[in-house]
Protein backbone atom coordinates (compact mmCIF):
# COMPACT_ATOMS: atom_id res chain seq x y z
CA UNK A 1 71.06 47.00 124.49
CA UNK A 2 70.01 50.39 123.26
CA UNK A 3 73.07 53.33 123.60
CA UNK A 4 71.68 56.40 124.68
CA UNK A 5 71.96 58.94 121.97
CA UNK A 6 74.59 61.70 121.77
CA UNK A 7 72.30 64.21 121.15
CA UNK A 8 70.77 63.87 124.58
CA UNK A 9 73.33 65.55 126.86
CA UNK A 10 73.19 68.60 124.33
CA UNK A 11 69.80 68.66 124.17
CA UNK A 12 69.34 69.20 127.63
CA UNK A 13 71.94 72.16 127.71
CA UNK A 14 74.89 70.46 128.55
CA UNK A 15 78.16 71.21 127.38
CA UNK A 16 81.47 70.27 128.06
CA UNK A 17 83.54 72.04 130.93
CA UNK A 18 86.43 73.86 128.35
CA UNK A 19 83.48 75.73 126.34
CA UNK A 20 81.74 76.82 129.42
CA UNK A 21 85.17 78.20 130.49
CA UNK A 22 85.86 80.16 127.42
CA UNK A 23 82.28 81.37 126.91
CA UNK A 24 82.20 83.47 130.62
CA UNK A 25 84.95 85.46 129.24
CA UNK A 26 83.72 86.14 125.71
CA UNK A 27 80.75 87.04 126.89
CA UNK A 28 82.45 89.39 129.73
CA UNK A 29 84.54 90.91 126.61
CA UNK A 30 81.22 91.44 124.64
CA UNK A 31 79.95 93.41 127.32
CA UNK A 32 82.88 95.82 127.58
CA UNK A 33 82.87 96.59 123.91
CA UNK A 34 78.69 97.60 123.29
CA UNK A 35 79.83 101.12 124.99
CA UNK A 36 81.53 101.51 121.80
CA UNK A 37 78.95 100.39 119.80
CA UNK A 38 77.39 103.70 119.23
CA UNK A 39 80.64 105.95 118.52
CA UNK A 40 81.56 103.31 116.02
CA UNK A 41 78.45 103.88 114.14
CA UNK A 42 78.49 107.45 114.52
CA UNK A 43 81.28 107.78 113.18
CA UNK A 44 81.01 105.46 109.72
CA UNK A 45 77.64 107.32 109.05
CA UNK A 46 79.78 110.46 109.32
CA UNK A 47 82.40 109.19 107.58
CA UNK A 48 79.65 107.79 104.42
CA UNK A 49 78.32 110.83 105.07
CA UNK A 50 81.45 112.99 103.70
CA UNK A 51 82.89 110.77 101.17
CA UNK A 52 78.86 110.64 99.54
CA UNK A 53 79.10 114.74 99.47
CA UNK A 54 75.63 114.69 101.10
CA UNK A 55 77.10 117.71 102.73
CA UNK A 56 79.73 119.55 101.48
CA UNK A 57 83.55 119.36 103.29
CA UNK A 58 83.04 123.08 104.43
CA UNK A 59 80.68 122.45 106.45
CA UNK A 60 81.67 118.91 107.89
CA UNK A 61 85.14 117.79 107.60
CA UNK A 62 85.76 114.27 107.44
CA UNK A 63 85.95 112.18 110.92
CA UNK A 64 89.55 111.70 110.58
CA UNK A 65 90.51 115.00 110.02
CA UNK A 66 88.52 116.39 112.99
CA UNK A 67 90.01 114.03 115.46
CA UNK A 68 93.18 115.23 114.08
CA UNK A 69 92.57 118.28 114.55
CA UNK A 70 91.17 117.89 118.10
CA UNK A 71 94.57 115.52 119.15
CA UNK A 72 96.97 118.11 117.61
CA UNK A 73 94.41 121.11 119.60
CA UNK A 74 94.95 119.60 123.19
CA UNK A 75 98.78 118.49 122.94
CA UNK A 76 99.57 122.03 123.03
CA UNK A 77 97.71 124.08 120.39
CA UNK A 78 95.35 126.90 121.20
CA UNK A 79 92.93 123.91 122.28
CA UNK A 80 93.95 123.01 125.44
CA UNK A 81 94.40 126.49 126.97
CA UNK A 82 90.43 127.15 126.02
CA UNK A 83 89.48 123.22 127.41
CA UNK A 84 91.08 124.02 130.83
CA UNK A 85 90.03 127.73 131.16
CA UNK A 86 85.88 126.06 131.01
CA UNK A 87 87.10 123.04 132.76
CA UNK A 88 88.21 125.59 135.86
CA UNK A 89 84.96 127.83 135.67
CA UNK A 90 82.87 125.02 135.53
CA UNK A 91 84.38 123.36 138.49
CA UNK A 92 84.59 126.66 140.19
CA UNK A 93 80.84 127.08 140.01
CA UNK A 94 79.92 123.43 140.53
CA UNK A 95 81.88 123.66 144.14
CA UNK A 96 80.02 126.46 145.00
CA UNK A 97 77.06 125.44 144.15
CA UNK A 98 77.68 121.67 145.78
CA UNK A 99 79.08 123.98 149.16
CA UNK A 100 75.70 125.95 149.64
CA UNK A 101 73.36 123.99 148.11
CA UNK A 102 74.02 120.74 149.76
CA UNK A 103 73.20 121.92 153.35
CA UNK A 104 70.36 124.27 152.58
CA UNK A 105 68.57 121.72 150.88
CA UNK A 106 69.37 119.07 153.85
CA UNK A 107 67.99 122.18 156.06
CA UNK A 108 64.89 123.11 153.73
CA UNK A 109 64.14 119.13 154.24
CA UNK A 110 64.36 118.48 157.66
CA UNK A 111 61.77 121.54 157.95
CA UNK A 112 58.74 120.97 156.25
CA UNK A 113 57.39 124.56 156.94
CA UNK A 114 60.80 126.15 155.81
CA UNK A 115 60.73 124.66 152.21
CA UNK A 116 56.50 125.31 151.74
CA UNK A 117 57.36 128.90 151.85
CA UNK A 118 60.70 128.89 149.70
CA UNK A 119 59.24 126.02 147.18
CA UNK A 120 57.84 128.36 144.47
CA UNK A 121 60.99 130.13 144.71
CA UNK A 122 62.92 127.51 143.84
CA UNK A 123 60.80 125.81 141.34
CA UNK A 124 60.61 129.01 139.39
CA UNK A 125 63.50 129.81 139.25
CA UNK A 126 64.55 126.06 138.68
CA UNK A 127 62.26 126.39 135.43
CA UNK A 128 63.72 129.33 134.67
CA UNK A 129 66.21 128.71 131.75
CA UNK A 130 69.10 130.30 133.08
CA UNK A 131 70.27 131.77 129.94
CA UNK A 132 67.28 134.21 130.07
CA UNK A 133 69.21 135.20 133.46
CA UNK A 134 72.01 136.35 131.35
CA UNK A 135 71.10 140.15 131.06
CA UNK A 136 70.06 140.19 134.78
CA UNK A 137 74.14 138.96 135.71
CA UNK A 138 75.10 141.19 133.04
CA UNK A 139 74.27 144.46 134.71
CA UNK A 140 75.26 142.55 138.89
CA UNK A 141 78.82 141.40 137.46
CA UNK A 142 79.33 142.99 134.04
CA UNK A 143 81.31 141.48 131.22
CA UNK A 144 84.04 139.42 133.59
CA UNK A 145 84.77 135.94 134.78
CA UNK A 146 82.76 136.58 137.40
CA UNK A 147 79.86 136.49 135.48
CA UNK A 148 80.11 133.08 133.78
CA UNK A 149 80.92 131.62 137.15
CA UNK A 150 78.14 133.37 138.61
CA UNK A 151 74.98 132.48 136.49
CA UNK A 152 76.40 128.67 136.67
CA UNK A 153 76.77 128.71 139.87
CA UNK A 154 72.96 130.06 140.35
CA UNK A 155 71.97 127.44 137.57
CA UNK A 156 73.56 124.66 139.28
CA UNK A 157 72.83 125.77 143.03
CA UNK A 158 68.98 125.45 142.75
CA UNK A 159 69.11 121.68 141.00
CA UNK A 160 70.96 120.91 144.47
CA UNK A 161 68.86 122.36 146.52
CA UNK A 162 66.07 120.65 145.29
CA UNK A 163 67.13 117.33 145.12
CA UNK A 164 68.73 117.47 148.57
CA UNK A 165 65.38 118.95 149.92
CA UNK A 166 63.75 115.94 148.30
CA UNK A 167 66.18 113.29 149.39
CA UNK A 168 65.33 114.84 153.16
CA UNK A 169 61.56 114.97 152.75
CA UNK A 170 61.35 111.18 151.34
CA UNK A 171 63.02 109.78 153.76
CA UNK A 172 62.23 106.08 154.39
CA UNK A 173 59.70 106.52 157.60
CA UNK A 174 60.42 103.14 158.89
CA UNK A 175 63.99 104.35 159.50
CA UNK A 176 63.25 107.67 161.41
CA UNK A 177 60.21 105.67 163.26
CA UNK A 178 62.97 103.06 164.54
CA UNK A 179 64.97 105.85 165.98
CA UNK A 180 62.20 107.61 167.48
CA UNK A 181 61.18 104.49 169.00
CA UNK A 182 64.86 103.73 170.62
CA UNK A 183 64.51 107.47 171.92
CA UNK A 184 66.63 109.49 169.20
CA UNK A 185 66.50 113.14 169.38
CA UNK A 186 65.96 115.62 166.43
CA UNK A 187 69.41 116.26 166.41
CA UNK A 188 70.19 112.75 166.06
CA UNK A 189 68.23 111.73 164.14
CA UNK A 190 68.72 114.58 161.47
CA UNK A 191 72.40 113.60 162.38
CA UNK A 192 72.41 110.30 161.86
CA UNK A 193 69.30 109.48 159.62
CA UNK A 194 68.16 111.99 157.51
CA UNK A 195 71.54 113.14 156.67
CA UNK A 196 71.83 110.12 155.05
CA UNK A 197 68.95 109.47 153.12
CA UNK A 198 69.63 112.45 151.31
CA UNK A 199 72.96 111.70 149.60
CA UNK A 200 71.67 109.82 147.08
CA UNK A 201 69.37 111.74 145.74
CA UNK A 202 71.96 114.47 146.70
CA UNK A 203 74.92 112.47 144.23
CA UNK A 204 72.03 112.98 141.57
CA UNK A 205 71.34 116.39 141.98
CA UNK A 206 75.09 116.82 141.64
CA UNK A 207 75.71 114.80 138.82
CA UNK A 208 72.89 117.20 136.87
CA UNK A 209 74.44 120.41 138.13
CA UNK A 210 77.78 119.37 136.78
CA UNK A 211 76.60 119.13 133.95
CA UNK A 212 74.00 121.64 134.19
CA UNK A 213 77.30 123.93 135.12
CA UNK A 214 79.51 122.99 132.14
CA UNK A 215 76.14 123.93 129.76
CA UNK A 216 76.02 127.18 131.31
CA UNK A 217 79.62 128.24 131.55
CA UNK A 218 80.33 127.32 127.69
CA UNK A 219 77.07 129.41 126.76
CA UNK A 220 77.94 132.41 128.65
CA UNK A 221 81.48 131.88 127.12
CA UNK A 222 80.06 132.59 123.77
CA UNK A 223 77.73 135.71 124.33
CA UNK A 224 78.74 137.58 127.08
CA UNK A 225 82.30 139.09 125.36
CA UNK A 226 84.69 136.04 126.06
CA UNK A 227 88.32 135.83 124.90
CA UNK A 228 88.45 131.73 126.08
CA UNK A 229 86.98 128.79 126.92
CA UNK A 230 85.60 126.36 124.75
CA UNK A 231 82.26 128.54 123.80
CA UNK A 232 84.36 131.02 122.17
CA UNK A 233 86.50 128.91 120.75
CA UNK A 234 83.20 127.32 119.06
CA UNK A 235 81.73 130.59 118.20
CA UNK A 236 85.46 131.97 116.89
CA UNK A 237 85.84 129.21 114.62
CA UNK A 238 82.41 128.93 113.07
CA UNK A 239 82.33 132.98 112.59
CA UNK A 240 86.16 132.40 110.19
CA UNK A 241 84.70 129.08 108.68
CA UNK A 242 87.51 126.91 110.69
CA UNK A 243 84.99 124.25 110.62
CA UNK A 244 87.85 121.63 111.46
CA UNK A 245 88.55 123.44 114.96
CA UNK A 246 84.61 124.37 115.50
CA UNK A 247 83.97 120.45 115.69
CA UNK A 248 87.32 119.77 117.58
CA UNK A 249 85.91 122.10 120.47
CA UNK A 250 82.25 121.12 120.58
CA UNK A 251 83.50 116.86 120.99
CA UNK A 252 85.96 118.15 123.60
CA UNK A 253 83.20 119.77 125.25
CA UNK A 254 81.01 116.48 124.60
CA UNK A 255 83.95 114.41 125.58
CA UNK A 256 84.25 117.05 129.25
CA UNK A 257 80.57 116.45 129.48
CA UNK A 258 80.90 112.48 129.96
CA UNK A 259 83.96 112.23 131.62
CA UNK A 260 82.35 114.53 134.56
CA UNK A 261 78.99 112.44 134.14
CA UNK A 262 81.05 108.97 134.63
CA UNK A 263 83.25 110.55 136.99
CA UNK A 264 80.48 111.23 139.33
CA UNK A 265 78.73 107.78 138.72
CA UNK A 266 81.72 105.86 140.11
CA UNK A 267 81.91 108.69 143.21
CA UNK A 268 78.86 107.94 143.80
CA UNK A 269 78.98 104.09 143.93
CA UNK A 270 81.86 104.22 145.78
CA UNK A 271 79.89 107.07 148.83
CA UNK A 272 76.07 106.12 148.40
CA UNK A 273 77.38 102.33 148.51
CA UNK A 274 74.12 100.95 149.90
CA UNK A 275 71.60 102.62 147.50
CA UNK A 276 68.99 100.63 147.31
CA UNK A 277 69.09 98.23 150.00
């Protein structure tokens, strides 16, 4: 009698129940660490980089000594009062932006008319790089908070618009045909329909004017006469040759950046749950 060979089971992708067990996880646990995958690298290139002298230490301090420096500058050094001074103006415009962009876009959508003779408008201006604007909200607002909250706010307010005018306009037409069918009104079904089409491409428009708002706010921090905030904290530095600070503010405005980004990704999930279905 011929024994079937042990190479058979594994051959046909078997294997036994312990390593299938243990694999799940490892895999799972691979998964969580590629994020980090890319900072990792970054930061041994910088790190060859420095100790090589392909550029000179006064230019680019070493890794280590800039995460130092950017620890020590947000547990209480001059740091953290400049991170939360642009994390409150950027905020501050995003809100108002989100507040009066949100339903003017919804309203520009439902109205097909309405938004033909204010599209230029807003694509222009949308195109428009709003630092160019700079000069324009210089002589409205003058040199002031104001200002910076301003010009992000404007930034920010037309990326809303647009993508809730879009969500509005692209609604799925099998939905609003179903209620017009069961005898929805206008009201209704902008109430119940369009409404919420929108939000997702409404969650995207305000995940790019976050960001679009922070980009703004730290720009207009460093050229229109501020005394804080990240932007003149990066301009301060590199104008003294503190290149150790200069790099600790521009990755903890990096480091703003994606925490808004992610924060609005999981918002998102969590409100605009049935994307896609």
């Amino acid at each position: 009698m011929n024994k079937p060979a042990a190479s058979d089971s594994s051959a046909a992708g078997w294997a036994p129940p312990a390593s299938r067990d243990t694999a799940a996880p490892r895999a799972a646990l691979h998964d969580r660490m590629l994020p980090f995958v890319g900072p990792v690298i970054l930061f041994i290139v910088w790190e060859a980089v420095v100790r090589m002298g392909l550029i000179k230490p006064i230019l680019l301090p070493g890794p280590i000594d800039t995460l130092g420096a950017l620890v020590h500058g947000l547990a209480g050094g001059p740091l953290l009062s400049d991170f939360l001074v642009t994390v409150g103006r950027t905020l501050e415009a995003f809100v108002i932006a989100a507040v009066i962009g949100m339903p003017l876009g919804i309203a520009l959508g439902s109205n097909q008319r309405a938004y033909r003779s204010v599209e230029f408008l807003v694509d222009f201006f949308r195109s428009t790089p709003a630092s160019a604007l700079i000069p324009l909200f210089l002589l409205i607002f003058g040199v002031s908070d104001i200002n910076k909250v301003a010009i992000a706010a404007f930034g920010s307010l037309l990326i809303v618009v647009f993508n809730s005018a879009y969500g509005v306009i692209n609604a799925r037409k099998q939905r609003v045909m179903a209620a017009r069918v069961m005898g929805a009104s206008r009201w209704r079904i902008f109430k119940d329909v369009l409404i919420w089409e929108s939000l997702q491409p409404s969650f995207v428009g305000l995940r790019s004017a976050v960001s679009m708002s922070l980009v703004i706010v730290i720009v207009a921090e460093m050229f229109i006469g501020s005394q804080d905030g990240l932007g003149h904290a990066i301009l301060d530095a590199q104008q003294v040759l503190n290149v150790k600070t200069m790099y600790a503010a521009i990755l903890a405005a990096g480091g703003l950046g994606y925490a808004l980004n992610i924060l609005f990704l999981l918002l998102e999930r969590r409100v605009v749950h049935w994307s896609g279905r």
